[in-house]
N, C-alpha and C. Protein backbone atom coordinates (compact mmCIF):
# COMPACT_ATOMS: atom_id res chain seq x y z
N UNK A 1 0.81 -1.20 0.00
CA UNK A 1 0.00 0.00 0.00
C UNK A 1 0.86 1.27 0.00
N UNK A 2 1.72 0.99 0.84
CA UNK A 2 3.00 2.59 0.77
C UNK A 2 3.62 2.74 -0.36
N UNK A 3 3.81 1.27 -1.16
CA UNK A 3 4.69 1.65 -2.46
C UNK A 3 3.52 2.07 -3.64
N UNK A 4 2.05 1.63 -3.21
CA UNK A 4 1.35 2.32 -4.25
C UNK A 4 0.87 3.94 -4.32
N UNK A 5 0.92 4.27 -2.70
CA UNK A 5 0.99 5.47 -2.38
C UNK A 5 1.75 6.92 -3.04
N UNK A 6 3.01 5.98 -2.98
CA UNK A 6 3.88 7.04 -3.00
C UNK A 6 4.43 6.80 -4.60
N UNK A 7 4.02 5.32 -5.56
CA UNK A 7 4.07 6.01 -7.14
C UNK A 7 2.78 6.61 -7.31
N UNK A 8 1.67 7.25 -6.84
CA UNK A 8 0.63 8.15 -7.17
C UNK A 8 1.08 9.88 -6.78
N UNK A 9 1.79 9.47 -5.98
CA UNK A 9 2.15 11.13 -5.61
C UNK A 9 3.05 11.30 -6.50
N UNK A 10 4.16 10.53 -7.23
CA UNK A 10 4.94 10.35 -8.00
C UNK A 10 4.22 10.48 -9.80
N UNK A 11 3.39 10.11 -9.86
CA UNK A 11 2.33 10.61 -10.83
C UNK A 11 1.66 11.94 -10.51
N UNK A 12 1.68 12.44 -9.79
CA UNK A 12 0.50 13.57 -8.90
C UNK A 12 -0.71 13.33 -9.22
N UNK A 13 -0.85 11.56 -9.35
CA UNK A 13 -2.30 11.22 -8.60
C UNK A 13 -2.72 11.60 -7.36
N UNK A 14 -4.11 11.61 -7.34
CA UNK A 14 -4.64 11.63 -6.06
C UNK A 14 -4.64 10.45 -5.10
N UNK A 15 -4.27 10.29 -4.05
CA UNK A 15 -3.96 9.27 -3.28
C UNK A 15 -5.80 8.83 -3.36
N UNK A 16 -5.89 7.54 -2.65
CA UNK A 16 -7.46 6.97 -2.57
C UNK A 16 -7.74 7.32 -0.67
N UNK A 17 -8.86 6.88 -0.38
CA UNK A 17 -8.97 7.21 0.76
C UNK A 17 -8.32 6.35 2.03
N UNK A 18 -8.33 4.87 1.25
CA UNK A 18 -7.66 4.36 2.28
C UNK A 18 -5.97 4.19 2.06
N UNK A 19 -5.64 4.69 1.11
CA UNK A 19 -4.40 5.28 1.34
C UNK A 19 -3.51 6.38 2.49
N UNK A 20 -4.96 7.13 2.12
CA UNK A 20 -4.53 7.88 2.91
C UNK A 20 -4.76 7.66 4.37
N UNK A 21 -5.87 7.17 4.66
CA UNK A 21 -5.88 6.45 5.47
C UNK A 21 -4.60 5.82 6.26
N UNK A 22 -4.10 5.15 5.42
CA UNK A 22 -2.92 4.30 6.04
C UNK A 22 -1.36 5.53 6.05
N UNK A 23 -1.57 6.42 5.65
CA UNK A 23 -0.63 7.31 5.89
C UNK A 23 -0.95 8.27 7.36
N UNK A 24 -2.17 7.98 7.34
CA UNK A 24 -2.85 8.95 8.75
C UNK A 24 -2.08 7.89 9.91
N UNK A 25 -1.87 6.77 9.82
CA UNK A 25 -2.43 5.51 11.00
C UNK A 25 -0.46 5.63 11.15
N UNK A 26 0.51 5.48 9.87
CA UNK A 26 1.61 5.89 9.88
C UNK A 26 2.21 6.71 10.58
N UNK A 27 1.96 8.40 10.08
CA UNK A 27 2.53 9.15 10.86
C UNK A 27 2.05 9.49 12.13
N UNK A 28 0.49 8.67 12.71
CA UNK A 28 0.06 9.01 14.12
C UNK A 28 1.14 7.99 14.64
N UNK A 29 1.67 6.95 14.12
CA UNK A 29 1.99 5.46 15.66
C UNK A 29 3.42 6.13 16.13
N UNK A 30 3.79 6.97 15.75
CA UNK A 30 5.19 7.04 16.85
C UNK A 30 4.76 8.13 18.34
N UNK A 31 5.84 8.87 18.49
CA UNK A 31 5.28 9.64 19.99
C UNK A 31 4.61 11.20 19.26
N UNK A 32 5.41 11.50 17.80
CA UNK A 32 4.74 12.86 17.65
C UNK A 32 4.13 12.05 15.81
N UNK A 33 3.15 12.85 16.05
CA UNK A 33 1.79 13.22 14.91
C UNK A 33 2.37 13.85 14.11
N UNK A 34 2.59 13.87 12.80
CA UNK A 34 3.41 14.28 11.79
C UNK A 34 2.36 14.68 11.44
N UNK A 35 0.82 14.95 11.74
CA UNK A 35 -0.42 15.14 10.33
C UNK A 35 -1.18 15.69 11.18
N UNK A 36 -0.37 15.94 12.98
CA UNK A 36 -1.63 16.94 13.52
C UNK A 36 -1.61 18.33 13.35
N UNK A 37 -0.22 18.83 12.78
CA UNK A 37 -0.81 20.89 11.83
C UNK A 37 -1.60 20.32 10.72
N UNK A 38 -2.34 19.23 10.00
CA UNK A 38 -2.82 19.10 8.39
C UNK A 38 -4.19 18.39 8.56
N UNK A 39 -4.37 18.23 9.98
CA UNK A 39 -5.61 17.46 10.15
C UNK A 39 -6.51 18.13 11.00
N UNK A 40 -7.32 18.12 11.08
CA UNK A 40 -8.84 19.03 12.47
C UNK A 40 -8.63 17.60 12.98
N UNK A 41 -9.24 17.27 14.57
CA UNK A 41 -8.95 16.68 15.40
C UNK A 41 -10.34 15.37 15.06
N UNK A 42 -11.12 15.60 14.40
CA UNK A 42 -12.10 14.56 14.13
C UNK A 42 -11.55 14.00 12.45
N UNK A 43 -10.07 14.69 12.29
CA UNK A 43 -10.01 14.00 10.59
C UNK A 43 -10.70 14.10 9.76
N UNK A 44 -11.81 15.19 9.70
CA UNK A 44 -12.86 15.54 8.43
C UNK A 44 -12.38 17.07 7.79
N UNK A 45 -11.42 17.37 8.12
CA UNK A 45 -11.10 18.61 7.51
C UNK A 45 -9.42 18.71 7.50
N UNK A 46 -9.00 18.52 6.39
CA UNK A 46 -7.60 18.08 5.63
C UNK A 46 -6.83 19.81 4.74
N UNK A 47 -5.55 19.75 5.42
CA UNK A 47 -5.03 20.79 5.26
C UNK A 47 -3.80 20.44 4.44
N UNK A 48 -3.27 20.78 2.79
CA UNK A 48 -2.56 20.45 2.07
C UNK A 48 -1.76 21.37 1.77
N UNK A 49 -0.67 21.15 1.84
CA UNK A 49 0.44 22.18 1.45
C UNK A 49 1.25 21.77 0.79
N UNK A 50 1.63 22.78 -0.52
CA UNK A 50 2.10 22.11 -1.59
C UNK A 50 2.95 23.56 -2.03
N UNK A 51 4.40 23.40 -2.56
CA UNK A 51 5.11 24.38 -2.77
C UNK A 51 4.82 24.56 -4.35
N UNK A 52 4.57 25.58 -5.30
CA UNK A 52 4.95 25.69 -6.69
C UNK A 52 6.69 26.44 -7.17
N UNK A 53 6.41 26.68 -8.27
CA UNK A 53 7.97 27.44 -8.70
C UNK A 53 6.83 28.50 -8.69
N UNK A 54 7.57 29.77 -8.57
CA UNK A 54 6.89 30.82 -9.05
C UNK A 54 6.61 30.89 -10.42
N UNK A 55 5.62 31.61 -10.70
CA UNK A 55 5.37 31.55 -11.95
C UNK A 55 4.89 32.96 -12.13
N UNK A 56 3.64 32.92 -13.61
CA UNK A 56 3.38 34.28 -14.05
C UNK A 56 1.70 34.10 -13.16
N UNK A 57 1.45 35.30 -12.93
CA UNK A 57 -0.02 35.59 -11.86
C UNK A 57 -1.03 34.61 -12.91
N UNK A 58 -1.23 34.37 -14.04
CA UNK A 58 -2.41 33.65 -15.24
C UNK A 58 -2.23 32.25 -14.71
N UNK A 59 -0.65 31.63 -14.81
CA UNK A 59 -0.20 30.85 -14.22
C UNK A 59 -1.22 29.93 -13.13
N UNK A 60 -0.48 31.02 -12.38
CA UNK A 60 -0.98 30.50 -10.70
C UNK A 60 -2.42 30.28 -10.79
N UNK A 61 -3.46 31.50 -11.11
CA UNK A 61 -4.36 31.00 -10.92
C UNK A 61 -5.25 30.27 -12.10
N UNK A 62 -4.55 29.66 -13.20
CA UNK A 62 -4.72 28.43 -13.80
C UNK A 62 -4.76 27.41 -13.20
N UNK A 63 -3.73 27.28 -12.15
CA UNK A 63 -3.15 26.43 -11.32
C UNK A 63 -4.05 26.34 -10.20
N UNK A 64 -4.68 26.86 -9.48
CA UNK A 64 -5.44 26.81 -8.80
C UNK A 64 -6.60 26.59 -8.93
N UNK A 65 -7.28 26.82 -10.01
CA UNK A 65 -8.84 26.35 -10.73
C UNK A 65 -8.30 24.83 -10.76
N UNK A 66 -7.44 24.47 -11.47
CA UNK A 66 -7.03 23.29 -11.91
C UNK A 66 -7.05 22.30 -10.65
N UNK A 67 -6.20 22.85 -9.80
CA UNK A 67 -6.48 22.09 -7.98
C UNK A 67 -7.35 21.50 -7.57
N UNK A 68 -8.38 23.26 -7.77
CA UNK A 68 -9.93 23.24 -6.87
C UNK A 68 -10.69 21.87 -7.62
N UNK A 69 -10.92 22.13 -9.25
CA UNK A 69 -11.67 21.04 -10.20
C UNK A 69 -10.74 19.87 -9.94
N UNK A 70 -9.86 19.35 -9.55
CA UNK A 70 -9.48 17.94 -9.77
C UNK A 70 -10.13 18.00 -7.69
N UNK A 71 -9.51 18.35 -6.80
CA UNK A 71 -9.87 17.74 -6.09
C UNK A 71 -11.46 17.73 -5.42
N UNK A 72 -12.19 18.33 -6.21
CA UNK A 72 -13.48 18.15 -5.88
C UNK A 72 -14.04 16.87 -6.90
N UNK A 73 -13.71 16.58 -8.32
CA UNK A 73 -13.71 15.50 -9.32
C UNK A 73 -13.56 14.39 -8.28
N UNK A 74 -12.15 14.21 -7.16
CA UNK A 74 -11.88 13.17 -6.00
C UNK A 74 -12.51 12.76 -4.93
N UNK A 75 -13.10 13.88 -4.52
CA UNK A 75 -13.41 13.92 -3.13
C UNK A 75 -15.08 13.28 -2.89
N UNK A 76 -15.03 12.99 -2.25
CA UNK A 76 -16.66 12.66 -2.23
C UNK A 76 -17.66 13.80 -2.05
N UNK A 77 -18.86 13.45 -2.81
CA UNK A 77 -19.99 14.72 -2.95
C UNK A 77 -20.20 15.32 -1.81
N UNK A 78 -20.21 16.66 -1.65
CA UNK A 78 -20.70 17.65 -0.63
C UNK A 78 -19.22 18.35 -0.15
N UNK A 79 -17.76 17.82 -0.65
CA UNK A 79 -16.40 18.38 0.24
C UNK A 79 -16.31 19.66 -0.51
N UNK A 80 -15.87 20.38 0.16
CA UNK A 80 -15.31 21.82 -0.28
C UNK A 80 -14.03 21.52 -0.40
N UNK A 81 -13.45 22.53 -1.13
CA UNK A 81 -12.28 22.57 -1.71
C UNK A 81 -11.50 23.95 -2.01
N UNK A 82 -10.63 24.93 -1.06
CA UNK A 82 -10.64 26.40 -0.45
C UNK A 82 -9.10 26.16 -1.19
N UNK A 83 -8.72 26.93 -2.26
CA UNK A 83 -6.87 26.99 -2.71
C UNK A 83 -6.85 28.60 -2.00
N UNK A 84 -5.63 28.23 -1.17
CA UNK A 84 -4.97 29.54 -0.32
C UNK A 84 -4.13 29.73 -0.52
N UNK A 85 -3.31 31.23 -0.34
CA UNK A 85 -1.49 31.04 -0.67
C UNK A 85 -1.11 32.34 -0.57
N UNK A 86 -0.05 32.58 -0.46
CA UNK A 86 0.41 33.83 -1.03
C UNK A 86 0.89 34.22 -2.16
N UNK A 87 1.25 33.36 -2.96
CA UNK A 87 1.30 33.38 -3.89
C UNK A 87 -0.02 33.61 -5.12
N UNK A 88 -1.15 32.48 -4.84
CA UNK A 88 -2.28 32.86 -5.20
C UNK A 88 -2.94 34.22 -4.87
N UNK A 89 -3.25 34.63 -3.66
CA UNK A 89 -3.31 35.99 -3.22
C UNK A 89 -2.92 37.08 -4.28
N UNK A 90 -1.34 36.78 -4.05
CA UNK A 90 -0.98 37.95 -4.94
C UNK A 90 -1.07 38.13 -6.43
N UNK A 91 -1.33 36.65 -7.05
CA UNK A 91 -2.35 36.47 -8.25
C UNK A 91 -3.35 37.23 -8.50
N UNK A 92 -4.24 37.34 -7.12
CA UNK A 92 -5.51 38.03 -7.78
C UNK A 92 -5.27 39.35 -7.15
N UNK A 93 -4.42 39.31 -6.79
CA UNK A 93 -4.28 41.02 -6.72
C UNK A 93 -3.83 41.85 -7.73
N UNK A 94 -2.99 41.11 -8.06
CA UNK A 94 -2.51 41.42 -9.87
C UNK A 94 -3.31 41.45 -10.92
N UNK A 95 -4.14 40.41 -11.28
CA UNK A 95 -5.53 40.55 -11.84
C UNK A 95 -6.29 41.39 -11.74
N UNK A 96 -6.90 41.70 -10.28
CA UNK A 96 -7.76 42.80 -9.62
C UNK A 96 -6.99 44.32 -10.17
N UNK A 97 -5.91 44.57 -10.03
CA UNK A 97 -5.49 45.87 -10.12
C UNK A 97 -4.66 45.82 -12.22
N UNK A 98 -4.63 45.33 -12.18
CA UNK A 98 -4.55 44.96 -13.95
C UNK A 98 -5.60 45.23 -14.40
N UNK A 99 -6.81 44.95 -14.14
CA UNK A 99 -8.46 44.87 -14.39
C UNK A 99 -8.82 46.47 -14.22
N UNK A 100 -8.54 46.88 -13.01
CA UNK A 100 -8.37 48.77 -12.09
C UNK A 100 -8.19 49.36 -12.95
N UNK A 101 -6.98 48.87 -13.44
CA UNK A 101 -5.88 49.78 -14.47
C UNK A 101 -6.44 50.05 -15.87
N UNK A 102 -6.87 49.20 -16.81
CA UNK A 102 -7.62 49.47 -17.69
C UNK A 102 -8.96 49.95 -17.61
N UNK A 103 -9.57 49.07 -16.78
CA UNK A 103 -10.53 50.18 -17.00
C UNK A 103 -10.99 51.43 -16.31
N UNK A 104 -9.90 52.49 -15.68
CA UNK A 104 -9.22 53.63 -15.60
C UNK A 104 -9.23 54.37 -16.59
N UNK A 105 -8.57 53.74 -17.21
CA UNK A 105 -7.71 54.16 -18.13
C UNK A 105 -8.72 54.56 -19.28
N UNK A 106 -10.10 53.83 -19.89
CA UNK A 106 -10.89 53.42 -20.82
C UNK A 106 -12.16 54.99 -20.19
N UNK A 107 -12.27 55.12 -18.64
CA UNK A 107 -12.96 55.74 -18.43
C UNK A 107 -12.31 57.32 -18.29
N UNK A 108 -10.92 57.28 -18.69
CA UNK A 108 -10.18 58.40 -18.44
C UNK A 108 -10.34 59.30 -19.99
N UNK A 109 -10.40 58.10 -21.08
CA UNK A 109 -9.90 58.67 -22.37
C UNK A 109 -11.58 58.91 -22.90
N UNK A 110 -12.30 58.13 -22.35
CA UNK A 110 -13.27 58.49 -22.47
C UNK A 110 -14.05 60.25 -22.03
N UNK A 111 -13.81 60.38 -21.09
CA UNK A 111 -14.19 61.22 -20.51
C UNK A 111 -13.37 62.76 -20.80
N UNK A 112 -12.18 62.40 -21.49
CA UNK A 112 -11.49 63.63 -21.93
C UNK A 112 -11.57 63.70 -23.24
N UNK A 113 -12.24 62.75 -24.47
CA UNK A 113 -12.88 62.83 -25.86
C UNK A 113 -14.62 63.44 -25.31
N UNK A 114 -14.99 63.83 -24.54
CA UNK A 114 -16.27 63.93 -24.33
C UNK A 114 -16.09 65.64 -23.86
N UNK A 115 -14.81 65.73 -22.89
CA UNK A 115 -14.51 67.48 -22.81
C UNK A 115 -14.32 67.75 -23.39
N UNK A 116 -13.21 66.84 -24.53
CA UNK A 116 -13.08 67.89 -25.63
C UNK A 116 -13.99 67.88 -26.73
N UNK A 117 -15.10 66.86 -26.85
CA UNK A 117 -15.88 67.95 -27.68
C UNK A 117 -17.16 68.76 -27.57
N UNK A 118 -16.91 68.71 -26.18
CA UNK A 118 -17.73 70.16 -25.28
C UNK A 118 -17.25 71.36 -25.90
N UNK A 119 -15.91 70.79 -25.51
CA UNK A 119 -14.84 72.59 -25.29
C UNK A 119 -14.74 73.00 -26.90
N UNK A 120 -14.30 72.21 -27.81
CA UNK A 120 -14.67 72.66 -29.27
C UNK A 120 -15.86 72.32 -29.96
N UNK A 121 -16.82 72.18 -29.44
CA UNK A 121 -18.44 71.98 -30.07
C UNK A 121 -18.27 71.00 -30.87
N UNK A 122 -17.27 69.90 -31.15
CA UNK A 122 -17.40 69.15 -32.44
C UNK A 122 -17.06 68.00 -32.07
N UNK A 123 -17.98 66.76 -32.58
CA UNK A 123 -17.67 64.86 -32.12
C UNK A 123 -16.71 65.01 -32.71
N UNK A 124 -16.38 65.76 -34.03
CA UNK A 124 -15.61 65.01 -35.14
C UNK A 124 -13.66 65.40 -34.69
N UNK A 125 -13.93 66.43 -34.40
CA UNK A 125 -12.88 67.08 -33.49
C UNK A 125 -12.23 66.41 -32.34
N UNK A 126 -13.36 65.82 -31.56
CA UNK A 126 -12.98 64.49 -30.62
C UNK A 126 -12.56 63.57 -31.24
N UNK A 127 -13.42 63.29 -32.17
CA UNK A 127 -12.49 61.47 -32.73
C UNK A 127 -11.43 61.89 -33.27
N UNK A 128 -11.13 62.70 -34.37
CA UNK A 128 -9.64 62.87 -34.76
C UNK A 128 -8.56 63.16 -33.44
N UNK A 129 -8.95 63.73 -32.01
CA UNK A 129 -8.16 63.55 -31.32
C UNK A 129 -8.57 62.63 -30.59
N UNK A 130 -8.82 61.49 -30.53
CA UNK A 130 -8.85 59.76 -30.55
C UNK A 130 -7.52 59.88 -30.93
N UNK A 131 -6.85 59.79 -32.17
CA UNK A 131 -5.91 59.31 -33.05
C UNK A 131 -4.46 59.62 -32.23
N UNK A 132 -3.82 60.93 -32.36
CA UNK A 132 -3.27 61.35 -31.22
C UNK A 132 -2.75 60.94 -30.27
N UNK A 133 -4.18 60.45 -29.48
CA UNK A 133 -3.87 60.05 -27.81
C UNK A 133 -3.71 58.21 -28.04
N UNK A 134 -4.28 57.61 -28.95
CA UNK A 134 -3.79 56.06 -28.80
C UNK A 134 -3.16 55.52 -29.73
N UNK A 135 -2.44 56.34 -30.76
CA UNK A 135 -1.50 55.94 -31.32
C UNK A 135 -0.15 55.63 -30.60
N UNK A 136 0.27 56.36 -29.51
CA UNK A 136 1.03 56.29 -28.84
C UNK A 136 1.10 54.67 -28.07
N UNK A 137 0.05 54.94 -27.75
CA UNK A 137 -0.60 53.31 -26.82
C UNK A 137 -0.83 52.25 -27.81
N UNK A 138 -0.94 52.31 -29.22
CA UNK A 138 -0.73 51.03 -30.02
C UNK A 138 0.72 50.53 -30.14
N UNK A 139 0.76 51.62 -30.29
CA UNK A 139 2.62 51.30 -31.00
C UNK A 139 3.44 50.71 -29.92
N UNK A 140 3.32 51.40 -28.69
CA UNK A 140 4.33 50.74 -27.28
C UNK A 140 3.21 49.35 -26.90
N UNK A 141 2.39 49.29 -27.00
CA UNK A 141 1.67 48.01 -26.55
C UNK A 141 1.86 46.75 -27.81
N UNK A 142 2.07 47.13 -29.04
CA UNK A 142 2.39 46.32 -30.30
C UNK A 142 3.85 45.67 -30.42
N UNK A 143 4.77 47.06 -29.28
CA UNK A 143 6.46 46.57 -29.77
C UNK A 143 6.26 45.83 -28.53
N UNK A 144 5.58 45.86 -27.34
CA UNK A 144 5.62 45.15 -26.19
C UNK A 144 5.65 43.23 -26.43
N UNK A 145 4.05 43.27 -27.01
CA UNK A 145 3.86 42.14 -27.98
C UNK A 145 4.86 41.48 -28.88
N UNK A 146 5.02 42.34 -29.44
CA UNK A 146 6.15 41.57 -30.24
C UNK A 146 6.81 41.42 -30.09
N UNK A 147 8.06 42.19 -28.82
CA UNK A 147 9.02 41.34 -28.28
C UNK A 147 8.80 40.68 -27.18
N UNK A 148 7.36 39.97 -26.77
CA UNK A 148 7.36 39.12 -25.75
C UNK A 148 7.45 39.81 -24.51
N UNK A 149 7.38 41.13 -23.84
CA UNK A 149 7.45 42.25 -22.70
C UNK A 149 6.30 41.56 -21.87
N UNK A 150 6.04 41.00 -20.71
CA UNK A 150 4.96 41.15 -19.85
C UNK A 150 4.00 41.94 -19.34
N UNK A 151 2.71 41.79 -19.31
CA UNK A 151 1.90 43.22 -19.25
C UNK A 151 1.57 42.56 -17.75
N UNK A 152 2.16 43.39 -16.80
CA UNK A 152 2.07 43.47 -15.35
C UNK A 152 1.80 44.66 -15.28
N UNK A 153 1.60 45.33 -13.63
CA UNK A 153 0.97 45.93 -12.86
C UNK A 153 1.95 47.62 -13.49
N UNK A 154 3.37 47.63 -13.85
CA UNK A 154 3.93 48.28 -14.10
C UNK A 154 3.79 48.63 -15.38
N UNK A 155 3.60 47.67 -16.22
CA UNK A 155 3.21 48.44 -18.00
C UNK A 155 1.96 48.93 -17.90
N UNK A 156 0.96 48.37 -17.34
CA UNK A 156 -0.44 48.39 -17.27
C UNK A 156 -0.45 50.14 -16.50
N UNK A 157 0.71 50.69 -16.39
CA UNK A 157 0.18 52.32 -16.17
C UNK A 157 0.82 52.79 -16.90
N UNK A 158 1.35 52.28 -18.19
CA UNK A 158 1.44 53.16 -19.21
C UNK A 158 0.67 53.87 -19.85
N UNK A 159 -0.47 53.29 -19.72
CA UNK A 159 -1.33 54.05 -20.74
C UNK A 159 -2.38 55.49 -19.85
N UNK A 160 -1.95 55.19 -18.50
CA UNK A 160 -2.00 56.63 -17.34
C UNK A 160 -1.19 57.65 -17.87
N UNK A 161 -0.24 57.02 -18.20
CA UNK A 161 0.81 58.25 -17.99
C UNK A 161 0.91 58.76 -19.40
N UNK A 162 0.71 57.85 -20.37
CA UNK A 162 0.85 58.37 -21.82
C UNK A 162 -0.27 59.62 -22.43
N UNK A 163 -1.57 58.95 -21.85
CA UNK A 163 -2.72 59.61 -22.42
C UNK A 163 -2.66 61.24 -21.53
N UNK A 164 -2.21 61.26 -20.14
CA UNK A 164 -1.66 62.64 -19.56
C UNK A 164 -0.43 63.48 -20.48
N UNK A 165 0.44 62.49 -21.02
CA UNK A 165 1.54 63.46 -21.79
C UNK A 165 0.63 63.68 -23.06
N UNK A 166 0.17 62.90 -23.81
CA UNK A 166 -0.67 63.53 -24.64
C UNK A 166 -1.66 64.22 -24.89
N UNK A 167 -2.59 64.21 -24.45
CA UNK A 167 -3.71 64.98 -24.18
C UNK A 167 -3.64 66.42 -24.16
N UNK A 168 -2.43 66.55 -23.14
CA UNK A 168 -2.09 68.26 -23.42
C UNK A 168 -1.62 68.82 -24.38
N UNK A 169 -1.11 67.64 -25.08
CA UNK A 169 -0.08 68.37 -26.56
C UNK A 169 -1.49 68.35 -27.26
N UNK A 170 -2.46 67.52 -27.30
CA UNK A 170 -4.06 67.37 -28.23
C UNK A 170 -4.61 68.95 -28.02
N UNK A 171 -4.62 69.22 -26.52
CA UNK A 171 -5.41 70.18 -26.37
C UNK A 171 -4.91 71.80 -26.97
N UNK A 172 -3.89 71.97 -26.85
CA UNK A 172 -2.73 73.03 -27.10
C UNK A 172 -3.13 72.69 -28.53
N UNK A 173 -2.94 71.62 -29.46
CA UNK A 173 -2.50 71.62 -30.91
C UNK A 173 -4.04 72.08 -31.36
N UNK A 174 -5.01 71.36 -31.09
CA UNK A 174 -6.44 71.64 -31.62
C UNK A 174 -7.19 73.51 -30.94
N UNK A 175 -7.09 73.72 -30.19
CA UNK A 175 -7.15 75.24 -29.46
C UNK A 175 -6.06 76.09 -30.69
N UNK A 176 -5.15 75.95 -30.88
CA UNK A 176 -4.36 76.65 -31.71
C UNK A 176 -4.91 76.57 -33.21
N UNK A 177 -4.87 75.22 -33.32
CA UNK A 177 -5.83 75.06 -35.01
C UNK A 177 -7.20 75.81 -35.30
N UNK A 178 -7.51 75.73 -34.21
CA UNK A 178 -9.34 76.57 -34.02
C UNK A 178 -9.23 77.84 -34.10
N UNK A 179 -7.98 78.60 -33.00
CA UNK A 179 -7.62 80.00 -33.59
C UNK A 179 -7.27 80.71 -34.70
N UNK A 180 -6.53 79.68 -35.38
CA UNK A 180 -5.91 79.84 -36.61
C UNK A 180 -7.01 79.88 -37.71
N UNK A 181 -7.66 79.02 -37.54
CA UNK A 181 -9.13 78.90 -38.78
C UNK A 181 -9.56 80.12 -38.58
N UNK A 182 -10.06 80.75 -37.29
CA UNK A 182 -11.06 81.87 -37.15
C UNK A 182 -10.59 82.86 -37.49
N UNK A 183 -9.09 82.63 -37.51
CA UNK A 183 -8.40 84.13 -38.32
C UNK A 183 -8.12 84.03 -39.31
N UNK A 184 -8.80 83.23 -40.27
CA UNK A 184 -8.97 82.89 -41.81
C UNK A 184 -7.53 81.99 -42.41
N UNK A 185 -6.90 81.50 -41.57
CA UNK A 185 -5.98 80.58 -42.13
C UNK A 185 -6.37 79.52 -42.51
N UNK A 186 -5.98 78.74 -43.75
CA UNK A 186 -6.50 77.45 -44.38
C UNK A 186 -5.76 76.58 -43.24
N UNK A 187 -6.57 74.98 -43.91
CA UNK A 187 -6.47 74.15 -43.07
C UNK A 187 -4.67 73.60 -42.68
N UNK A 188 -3.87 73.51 -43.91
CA UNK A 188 -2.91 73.35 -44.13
C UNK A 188 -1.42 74.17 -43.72
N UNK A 189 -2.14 75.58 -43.74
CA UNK A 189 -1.51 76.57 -42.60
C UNK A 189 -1.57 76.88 -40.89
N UNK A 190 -2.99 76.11 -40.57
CA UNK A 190 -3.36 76.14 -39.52
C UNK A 190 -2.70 75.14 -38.68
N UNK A 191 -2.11 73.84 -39.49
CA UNK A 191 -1.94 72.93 -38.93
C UNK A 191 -0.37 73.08 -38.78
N UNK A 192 0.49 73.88 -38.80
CA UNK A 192 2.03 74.40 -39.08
C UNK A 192 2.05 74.89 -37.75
């Protein structure tokens, strides 16, 4: 039974119950309990600790869905199945504030294509300064991509900080173009 035990953990099968069983009956018979930090005192509530390599935050909590669904697939109907960690943790904190970050960011550019075409009376004026403000954000998010760059918590405020450096050069360039028209300069001079 121990040598079938331990080629299943060796597979990262799930042990059976009376396997485990016989690993409970194991590490209780000497003077100290090797399984009393992993066990509740009636043995119906089982505490597993398992080291990973670090990985990328998608990773981990791939890895953890994957846990939760195999050991509930094992366990008999009605067991819960709780993945904890710090590592996981900081998974979904990364997620959670990755998630923050865009859509920030979506309600930021939004909301400053909507002043500006308050402030110059014109949609069309807004969407052409669309162009402007996320060209910047294609191009660094495209070379990111293409050389394989990770979009963590630190790229993910690029597009904070980009759409602030731009926006003002938008606002300055289009305010100046608008002056320029009203003092009868063509479009082509206005834009110089």
């Amino acid at each position: 039974d121990t040598a079938s035990f331990v080629a299943k953990v060796q597979k990262d099968d799930i042990p059976t119950e009376r396997e485990l069983g016989l690993l409970a009956r194991l590490c209780g018979a000497g003077d100290e309990n090797l399984l009393a930090g992993y066990l509740a005192d009636d043995s119906r509530l089982a505490r597993l600790r398992v080291s990973i390599a670090r990985e990328g935050s998608l990773e981990i909590l791939a890895l953890a869905d994957e846990v939760r669904r195999r050991a509930l697939e094992s366990l008999p109907p009605g067991s819960s199945v709780e993945v904890t960690g710090r590592h996981l943790l900081s998974a979904i904190v990364h997620r959670t504030t990755m998630s923050n970050e865009l859509t920030s960011f979506a309600f930021a550019l939004l909301a400053i294509l909507v002043v500006m075409a308050l402030c110059f009376r014109s949609a069309g004026i807004a969407g052409v300064a669309a162009v402007p403000n996320l060209l910047p954000l294609l191009l660094t998010y495209g070379t990111m991509g293409w050389l394989g760059a990770p979009f963590d918590v630190a790229t993910g405020m690029i597009p904070c900080v980009l759409i602030g450096l731009v926006v003002d050069d938008t606002i300055h360039f289009f305010f100046r173009y608008r002056d320029h028209r009203a003092r009868g300069a063509s479009a082509a001079l206005a834009v110089r």
